[in-house]
C-alpha atoms as a PDB file:
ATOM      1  CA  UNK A   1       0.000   0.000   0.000  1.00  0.00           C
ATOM      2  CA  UNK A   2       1.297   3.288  -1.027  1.00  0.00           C
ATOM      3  CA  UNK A   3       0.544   6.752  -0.364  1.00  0.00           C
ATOM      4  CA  UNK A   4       2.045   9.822  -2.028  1.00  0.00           C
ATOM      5  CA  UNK A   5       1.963  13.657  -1.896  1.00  0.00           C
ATOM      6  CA  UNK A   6      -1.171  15.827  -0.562  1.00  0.00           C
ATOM      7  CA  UNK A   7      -1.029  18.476   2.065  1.00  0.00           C
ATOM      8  CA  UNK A   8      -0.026  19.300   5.186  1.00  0.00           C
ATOM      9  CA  UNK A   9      -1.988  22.287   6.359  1.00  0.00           C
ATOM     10  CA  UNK A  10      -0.815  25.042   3.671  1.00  0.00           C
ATOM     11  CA  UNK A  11       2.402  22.768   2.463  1.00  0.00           C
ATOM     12  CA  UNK A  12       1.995  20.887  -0.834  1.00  0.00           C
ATOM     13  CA  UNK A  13       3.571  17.360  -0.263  1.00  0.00           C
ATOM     14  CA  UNK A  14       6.104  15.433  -2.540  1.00  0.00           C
ATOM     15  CA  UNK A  15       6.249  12.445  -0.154  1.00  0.00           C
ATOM     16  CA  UNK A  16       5.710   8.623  -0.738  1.00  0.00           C
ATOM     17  CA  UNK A  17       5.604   6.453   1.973  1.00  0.00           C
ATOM     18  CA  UNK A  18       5.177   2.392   1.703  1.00  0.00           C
ATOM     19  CA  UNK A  19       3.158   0.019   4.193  1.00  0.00           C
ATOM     20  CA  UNK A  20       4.316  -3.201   5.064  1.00  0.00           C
ATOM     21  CA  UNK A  21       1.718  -5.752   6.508  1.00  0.00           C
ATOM     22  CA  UNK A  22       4.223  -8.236   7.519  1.00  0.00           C
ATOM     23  CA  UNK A  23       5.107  -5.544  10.041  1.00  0.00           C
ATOM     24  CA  UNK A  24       3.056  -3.746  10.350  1.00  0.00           C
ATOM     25  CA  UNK A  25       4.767  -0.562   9.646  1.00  0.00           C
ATOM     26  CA  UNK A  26       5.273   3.027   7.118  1.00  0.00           C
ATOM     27  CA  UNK A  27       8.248   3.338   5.980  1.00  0.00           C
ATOM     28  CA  UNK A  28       9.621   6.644   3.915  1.00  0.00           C
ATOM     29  CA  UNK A  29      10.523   6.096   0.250  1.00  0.00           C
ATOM     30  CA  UNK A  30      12.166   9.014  -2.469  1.00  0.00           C
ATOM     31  CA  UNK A  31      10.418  11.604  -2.767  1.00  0.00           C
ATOM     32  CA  UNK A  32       8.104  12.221  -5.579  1.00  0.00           C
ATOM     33  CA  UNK A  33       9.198  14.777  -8.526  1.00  0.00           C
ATOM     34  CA  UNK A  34       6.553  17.306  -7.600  1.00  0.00           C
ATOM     35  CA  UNK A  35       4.740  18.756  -4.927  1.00  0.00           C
ATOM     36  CA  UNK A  36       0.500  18.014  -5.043  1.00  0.00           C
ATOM     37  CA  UNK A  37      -2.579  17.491  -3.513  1.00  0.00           C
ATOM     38  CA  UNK A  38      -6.011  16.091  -4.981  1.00  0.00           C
ATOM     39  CA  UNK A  39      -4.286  13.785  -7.205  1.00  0.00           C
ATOM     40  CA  UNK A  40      -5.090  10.064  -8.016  1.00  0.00           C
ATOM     41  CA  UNK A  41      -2.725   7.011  -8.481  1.00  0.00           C
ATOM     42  CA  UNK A  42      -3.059   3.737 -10.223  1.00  0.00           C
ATOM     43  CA  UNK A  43      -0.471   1.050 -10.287  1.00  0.00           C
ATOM     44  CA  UNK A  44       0.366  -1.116 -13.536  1.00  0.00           C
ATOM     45  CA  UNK A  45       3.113  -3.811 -14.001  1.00  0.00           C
ATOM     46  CA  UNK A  46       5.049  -2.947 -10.738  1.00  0.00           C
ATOM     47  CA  UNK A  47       4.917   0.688 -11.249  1.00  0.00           C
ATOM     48  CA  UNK A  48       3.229   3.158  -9.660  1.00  0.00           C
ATOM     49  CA  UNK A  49       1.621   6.283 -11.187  1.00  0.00           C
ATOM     50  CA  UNK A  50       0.688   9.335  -9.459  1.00  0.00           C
ATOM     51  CA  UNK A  51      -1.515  11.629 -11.502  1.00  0.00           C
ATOM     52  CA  UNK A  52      -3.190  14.972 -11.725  1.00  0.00           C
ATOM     53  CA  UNK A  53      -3.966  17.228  -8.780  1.00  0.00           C
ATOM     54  CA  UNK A  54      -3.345  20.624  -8.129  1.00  0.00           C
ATOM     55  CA  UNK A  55      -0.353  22.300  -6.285  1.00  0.00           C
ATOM     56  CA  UNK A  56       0.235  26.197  -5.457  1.00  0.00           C
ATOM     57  CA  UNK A  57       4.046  26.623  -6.573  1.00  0.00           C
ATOM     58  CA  UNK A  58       3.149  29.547  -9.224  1.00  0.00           C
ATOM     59  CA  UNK A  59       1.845  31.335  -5.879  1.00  0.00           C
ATOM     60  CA  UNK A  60      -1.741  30.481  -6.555  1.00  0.00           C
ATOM     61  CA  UNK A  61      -3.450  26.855  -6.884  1.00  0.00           C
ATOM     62  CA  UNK A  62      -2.926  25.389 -10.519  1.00  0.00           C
ATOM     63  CA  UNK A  63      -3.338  22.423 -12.071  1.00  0.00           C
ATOM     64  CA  UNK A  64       0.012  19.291 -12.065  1.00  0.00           C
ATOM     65  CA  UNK A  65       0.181  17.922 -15.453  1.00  0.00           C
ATOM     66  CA  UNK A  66       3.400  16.094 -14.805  1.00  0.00           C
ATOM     67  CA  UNK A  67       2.743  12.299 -14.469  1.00  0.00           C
ATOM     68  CA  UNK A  68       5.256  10.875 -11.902  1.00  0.00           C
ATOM     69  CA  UNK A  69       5.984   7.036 -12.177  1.00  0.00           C
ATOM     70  CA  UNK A  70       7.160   5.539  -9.186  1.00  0.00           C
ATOM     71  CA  UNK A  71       9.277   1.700 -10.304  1.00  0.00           C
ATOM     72  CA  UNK A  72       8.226  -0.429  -6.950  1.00  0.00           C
ATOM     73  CA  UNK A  73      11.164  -2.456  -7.677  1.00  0.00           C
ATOM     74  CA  UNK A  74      13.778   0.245  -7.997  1.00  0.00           C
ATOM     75  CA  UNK A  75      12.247   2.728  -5.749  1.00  0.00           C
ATOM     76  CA  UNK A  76      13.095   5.584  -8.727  1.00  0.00           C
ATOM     77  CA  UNK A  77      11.003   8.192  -9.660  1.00  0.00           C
ATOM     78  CA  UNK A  78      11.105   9.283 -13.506  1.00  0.00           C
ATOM     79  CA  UNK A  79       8.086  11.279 -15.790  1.00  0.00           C
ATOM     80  CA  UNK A  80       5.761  10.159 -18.409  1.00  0.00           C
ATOM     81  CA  UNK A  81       4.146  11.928 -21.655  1.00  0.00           C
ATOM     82  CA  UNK A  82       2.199  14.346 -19.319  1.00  0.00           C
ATOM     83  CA  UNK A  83      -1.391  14.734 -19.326  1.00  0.00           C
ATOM     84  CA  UNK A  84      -3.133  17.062 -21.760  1.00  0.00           C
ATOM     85  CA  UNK A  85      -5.539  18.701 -19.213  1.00  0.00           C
ATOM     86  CA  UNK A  86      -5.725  18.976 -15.586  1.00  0.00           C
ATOM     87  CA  UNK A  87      -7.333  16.292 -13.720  1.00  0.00           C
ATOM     88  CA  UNK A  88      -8.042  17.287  -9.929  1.00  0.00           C
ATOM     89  CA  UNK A  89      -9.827  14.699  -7.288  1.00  0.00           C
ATOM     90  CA  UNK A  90     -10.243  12.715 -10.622  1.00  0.00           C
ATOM     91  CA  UNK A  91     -11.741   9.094 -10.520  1.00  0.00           C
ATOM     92  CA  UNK A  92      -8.634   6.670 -11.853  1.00  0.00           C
ATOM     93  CA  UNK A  93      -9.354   3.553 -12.845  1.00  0.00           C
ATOM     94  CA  UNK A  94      -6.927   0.686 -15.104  1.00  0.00           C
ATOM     95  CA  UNK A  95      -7.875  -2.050 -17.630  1.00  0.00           C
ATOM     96  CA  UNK A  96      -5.069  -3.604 -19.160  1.00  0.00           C
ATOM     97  CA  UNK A  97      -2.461  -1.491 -20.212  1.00  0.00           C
ATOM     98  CA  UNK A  98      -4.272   1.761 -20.150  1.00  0.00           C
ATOM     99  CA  UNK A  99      -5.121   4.345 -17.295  1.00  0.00           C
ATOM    100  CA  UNK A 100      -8.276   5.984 -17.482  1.00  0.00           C
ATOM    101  CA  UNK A 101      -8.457   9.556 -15.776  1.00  0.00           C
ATOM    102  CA  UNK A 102     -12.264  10.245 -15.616  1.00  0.00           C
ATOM    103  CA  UNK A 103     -13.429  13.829 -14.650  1.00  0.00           C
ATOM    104  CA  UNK A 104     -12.116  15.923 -11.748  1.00  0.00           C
ATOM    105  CA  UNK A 105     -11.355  19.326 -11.284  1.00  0.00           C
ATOM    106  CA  UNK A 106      -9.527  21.839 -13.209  1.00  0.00           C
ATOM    107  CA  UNK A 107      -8.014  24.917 -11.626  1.00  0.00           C
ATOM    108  CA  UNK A 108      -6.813  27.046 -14.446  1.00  0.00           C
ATOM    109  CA  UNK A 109     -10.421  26.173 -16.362  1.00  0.00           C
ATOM    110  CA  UNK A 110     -12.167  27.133 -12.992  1.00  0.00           C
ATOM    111  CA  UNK A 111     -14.594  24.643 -13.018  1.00  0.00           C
ATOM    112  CA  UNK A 112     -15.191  20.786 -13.056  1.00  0.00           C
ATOM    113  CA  UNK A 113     -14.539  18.589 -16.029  1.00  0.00           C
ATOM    114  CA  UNK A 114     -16.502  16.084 -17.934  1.00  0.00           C
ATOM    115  CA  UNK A 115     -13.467  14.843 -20.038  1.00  0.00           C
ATOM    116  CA  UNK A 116     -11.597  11.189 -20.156  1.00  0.00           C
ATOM    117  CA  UNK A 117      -7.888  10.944 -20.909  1.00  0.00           C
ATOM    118  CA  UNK A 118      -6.748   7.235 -21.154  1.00  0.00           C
ATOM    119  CA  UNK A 119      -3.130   6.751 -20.847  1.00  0.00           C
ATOM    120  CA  UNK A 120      -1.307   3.827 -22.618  1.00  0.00           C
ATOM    121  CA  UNK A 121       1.524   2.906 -20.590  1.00  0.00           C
ATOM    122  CA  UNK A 122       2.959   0.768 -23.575  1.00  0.00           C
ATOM    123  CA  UNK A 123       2.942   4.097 -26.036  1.00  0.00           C
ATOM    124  CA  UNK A 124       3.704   6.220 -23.674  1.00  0.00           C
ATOM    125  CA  UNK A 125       0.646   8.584 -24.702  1.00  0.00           C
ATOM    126  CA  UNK A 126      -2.593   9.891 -23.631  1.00  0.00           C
ATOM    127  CA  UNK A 127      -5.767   9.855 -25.582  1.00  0.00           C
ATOM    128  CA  UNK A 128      -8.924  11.623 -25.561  1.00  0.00           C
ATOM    129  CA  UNK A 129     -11.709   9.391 -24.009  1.00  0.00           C
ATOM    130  CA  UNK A 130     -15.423   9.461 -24.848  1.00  0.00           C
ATOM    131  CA  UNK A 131     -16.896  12.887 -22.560  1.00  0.00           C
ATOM    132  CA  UNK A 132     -18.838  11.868 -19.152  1.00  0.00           C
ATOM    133  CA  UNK A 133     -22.569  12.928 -19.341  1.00  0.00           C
ATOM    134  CA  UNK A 134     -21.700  15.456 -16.575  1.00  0.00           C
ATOM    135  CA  UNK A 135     -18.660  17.324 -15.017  1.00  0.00           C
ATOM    136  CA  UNK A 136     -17.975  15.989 -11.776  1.00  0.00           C
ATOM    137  CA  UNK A 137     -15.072  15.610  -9.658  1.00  0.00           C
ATOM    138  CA  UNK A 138     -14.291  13.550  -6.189  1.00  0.00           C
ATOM    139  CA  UNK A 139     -15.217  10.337  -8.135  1.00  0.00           C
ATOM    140  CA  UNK A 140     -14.257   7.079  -7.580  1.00  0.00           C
ATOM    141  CA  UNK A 141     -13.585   3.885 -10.461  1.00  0.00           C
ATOM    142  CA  UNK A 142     -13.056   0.624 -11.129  1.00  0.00           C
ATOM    143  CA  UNK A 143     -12.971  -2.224 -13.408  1.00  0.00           C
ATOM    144  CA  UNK A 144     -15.115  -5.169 -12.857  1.00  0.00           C
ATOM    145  CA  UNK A 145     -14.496  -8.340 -14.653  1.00  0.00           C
ATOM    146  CA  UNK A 146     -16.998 -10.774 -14.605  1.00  0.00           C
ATOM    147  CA  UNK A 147     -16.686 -14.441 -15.967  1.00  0.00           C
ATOM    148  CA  UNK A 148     -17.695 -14.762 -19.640  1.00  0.00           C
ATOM    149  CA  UNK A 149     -20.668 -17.807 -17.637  1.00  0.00           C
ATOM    150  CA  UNK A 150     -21.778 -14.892 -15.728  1.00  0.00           C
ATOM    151  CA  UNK A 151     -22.795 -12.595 -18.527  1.00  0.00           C
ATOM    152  CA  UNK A 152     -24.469 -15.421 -20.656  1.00  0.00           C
ATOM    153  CA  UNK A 153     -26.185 -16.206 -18.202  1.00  0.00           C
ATOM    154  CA  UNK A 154     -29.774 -15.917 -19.007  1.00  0.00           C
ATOM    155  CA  UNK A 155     -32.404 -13.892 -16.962  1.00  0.00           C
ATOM    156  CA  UNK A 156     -34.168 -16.390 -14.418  1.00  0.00           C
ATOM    157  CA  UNK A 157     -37.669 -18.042 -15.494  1.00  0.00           C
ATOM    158  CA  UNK A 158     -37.245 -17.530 -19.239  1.00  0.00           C
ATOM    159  CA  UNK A 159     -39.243 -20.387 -20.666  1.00  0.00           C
ATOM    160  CA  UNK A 160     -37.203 -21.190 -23.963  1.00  0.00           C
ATOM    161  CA  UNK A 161     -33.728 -21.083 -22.555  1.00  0.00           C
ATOM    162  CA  UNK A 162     -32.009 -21.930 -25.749  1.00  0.00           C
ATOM    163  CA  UNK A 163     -33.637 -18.824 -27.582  1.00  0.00           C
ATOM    164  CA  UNK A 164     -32.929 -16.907 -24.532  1.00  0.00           C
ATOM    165  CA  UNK A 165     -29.320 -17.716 -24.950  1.00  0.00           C
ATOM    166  CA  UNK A 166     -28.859 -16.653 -28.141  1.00  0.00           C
ATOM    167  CA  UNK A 167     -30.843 -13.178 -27.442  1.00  0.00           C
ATOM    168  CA  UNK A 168     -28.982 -12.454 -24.075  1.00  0.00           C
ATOM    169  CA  UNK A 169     -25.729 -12.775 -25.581  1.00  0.00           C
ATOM    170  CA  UNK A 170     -26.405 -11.039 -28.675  1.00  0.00           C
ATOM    171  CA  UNK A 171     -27.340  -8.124 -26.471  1.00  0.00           C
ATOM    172  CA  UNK A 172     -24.729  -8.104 -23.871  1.00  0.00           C
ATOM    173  CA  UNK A 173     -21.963  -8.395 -26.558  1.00  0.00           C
ATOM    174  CA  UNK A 174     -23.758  -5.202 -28.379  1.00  0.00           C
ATOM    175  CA  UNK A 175     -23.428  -3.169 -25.031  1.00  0.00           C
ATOM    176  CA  UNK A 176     -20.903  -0.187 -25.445  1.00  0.00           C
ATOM    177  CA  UNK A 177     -17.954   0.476 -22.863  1.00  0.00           C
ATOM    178  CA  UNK A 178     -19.251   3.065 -22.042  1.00  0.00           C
ATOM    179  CA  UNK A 179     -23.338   2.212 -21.812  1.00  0.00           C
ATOM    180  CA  UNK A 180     -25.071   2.545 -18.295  1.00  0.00           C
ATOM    181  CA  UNK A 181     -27.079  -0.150 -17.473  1.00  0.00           C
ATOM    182  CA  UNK A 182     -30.297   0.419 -15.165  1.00  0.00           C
ATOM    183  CA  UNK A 183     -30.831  -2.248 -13.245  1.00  0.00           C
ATOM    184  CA  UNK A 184     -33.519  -0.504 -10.717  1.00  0.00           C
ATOM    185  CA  UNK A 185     -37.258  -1.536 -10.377  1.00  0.00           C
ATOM    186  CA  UNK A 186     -39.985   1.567 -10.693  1.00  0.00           C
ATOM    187  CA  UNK A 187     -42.717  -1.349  -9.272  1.00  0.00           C
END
């Protein structure tokens, strides 16, 4: 478990400090590359990345584009392809060998943000994602993968299973990445 960076009453924070279960312990690591708060953090293939946020080193509170990527094995800090807007308190989330920065807050826009960046950690580059309906920021992600059974599995009490088979599948395979299910009942 890792935490890096945020603030200590009006002090932006470059720190990263490491928890060990075994013992039950923190223990100090390098410091990061830049100072921040409001950031998120996603790990991929023993690395660490710390992304986003805001700092106040200009004198007033601007966004960090600077992605810092933290190697767990060498305990060195080094910089990615940066991102191409600011992402404060964004919601991070990682599938495969991408790292999706969803919303947040921008401080030199002034306002929150409703756009995606998706990082590919094999090119080295960010991407435009598809826009959230709404600007928000202070979100949380994740991926959840489900077993292949799971999803073909069709609804309960459907009398011609074999037909419903073939019609659940063709519709969950036709769902979008980015499609919101609603599951709720208005009975």
């Amino acid at each position: 478990m890792y935490i890096t960076c945020g603030r200590r009453g009006e002090d932006y924070l470059k720190e990263t400090h490491c928890y060990d279960p075994d013992s039950n312990t923190w223990h100090s690591l390098a410091d990061g590359p830049v100072r921040r708060a409001w950031h998120g953090m996603a790990t991929l293939l023993d690395k660490l990345y710390v992304i986003g946020g805001s700092n106040n080193d200009a004198g007033y509170r601007r966004d960090v584009h600077q992605v810092a990527c933290f190697s767990c094995t060498s305990g060195q800090w080094s910089s990615v392809c940066p991102l191409p807007a600011g992402h404060g308190e964004p919601g991070i989330a990682v599938l495969d060998t991408r790292i999706y920065v969803l919303g947040g807050r921008s401080h030199n826009r002034g306002s929150r943000t409703g756009y995606v960046h998706i990082y590919d950690v094999e090119k080295d580059c960010w991407e435009e994602g598809p826009q959230l309906d709404n600007s928000i920021s202070g979100l949380a992600a994740c991926v959840l993968t489900l077993p292949r059974s799971l999803l073909l599995e069709p609804p309960r009490g459907t009398p011609d299973r074999s037909q419903a088979d073939q019609d659940f599948a063709s519709e969950v395979m036709s769902v979008s990445d980015w499609e919101e299910f609603d599951n709720s009942s208005e009975d």
